[in-house]
C-alpha atoms as a PDB file:
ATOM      1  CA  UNK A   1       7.392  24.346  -1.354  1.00  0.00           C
ATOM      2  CA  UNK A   2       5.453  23.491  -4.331  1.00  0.00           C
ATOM      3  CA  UNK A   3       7.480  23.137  -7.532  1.00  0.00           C
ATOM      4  CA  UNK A   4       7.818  25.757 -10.197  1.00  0.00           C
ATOM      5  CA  UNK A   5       5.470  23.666 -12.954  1.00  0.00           C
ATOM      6  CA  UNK A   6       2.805  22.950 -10.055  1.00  0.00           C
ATOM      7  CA  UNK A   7       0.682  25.568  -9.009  1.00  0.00           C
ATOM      8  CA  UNK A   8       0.293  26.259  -5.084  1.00  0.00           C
ATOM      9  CA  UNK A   9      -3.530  25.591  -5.428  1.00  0.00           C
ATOM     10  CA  UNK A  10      -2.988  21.795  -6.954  1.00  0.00           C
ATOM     11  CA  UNK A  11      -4.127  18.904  -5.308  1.00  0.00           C
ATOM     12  CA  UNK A  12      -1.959  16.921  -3.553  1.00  0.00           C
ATOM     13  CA  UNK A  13      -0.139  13.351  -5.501  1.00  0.00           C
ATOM     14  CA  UNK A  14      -2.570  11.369  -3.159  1.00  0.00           C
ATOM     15  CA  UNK A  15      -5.894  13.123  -3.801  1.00  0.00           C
ATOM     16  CA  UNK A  16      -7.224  10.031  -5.725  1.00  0.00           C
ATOM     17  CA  UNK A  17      -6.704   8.057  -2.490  1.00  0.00           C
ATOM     18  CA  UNK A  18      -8.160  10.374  -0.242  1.00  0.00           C
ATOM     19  CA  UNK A  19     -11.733   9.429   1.640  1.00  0.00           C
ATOM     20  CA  UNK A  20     -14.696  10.702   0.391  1.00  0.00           C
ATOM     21  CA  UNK A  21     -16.266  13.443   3.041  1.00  0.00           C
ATOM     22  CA  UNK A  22     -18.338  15.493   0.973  1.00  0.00           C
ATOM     23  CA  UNK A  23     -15.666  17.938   0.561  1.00  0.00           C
ATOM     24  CA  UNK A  24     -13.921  19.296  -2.534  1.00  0.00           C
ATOM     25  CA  UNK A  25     -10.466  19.012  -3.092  1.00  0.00           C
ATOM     26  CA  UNK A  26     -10.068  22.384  -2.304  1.00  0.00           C
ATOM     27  CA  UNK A  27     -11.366  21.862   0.963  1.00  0.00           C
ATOM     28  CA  UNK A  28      -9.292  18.979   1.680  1.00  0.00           C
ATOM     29  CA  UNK A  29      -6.177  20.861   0.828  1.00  0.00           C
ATOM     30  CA  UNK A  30      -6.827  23.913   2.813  1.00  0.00           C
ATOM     31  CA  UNK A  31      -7.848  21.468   6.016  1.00  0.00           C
ATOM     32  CA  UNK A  32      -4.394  19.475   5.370  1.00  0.00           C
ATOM     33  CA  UNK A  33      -2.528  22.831   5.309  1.00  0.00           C
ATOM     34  CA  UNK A  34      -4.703  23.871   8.354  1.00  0.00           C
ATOM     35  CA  UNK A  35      -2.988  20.470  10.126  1.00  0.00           C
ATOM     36  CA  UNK A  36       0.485  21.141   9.182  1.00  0.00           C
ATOM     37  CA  UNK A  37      -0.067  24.421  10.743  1.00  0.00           C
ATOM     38  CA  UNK A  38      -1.499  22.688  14.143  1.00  0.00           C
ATOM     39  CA  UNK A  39       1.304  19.970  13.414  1.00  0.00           C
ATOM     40  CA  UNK A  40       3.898  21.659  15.155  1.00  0.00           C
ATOM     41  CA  UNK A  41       6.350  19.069  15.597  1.00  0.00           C
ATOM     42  CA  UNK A  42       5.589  18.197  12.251  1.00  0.00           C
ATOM     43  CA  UNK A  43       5.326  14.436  13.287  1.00  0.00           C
ATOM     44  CA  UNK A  44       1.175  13.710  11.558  1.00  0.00           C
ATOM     45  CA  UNK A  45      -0.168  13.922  14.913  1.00  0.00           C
ATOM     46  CA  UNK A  46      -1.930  16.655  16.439  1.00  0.00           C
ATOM     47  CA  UNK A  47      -1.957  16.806  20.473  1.00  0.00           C
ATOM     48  CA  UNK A  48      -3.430  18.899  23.276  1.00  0.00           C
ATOM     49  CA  UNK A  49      -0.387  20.729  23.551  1.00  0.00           C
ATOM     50  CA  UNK A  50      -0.186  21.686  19.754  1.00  0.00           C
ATOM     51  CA  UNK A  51      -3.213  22.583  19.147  1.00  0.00           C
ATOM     52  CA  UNK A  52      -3.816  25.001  23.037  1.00  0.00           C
ATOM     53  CA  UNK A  53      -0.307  26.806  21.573  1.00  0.00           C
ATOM     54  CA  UNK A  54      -1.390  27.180  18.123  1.00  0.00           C
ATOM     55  CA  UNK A  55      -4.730  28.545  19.300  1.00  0.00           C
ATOM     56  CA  UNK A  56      -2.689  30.892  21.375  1.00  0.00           C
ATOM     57  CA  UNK A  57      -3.733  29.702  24.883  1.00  0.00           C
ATOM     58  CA  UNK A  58      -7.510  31.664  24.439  1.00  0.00           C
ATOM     59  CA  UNK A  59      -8.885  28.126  25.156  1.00  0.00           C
ATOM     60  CA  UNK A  60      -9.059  26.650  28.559  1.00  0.00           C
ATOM     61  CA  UNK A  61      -6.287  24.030  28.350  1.00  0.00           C
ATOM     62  CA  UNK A  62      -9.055  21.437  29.842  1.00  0.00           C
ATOM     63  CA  UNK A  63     -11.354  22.200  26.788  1.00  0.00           C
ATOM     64  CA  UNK A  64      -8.499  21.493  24.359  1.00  0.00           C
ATOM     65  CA  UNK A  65      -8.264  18.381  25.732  1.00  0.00           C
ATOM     66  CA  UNK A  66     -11.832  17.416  25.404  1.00  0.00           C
ATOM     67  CA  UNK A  67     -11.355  18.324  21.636  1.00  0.00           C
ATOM     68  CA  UNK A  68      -8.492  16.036  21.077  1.00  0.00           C
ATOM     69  CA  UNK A  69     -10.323  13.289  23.178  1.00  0.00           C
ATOM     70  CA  UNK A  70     -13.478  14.038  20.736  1.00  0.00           C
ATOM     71  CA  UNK A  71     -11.730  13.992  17.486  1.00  0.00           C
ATOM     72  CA  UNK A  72      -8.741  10.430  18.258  1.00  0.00           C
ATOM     73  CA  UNK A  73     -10.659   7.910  17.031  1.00  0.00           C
ATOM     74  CA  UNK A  74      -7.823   5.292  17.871  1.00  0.00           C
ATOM     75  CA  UNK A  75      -7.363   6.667  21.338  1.00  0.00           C
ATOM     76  CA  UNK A  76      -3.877   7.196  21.462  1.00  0.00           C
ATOM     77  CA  UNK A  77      -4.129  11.029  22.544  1.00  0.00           C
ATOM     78  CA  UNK A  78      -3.411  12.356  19.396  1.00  0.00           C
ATOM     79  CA  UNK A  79      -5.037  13.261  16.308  1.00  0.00           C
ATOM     80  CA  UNK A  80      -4.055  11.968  13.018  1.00  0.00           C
ATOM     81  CA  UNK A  81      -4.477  13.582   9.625  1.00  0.00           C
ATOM     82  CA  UNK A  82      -7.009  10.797   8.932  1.00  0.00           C
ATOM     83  CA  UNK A  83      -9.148  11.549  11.622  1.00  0.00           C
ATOM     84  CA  UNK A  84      -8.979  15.293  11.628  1.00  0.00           C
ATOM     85  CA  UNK A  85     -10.610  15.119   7.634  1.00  0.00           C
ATOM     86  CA  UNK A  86     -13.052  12.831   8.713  1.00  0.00           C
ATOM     87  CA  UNK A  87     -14.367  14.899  11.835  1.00  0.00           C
ATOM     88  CA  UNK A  88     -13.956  18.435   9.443  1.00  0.00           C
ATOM     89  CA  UNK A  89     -16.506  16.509   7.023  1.00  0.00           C
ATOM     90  CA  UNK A  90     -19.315  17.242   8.564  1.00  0.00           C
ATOM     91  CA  UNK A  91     -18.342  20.718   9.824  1.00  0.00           C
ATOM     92  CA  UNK A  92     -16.221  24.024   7.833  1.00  0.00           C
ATOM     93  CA  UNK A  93     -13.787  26.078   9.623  1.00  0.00           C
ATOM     94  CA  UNK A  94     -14.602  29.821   9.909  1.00  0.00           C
END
């Protein structure tokens, strides 16, 4: 919960350090709110699993997977904050 003296729309402390992607900081902070919300476990990794239950199961499980696959750069089956901003650079969600 953001602090009484700091609005809910501020950047986050880090915003300096974050990569450049053609994106405003507004956009960045709605995509990293958009993560935590994926995030369930809340561990800063994003898998299959999380992201077919927060899409409520209206994707084929096997298509979720492709996503993930798409979007880990490091291929450890997850996705990272790091590389969901850089694959939501070239794109916007609806």
């Amino acid at each position: 919960m953001a602090s009484s003296s700091t609005p809910a729309s501020a950047p986050p402390a880090d915003a300096a350090a974050m990569p450049k992607l053609g994106l405003s900081v507004k956009q960045i902070v709605a995509l990293r709110e958009e993560f935590k919300a994926i995030d369930i476990d809340g561990d800063g990794q994003v898998t299959a699993e999380e992201l077919w239950k927060y899409l409520d199961g209206e994707v084929a499980f096997e298509d979720v997977q492709a996503i993930i696959m798409a979007q880990d750069k490091d291929g450890n089956g997850k996705v990272s904050l790091d590389e969901f901003l850089a694959n939501e650079g070239a794109t916007t969600l609806e």
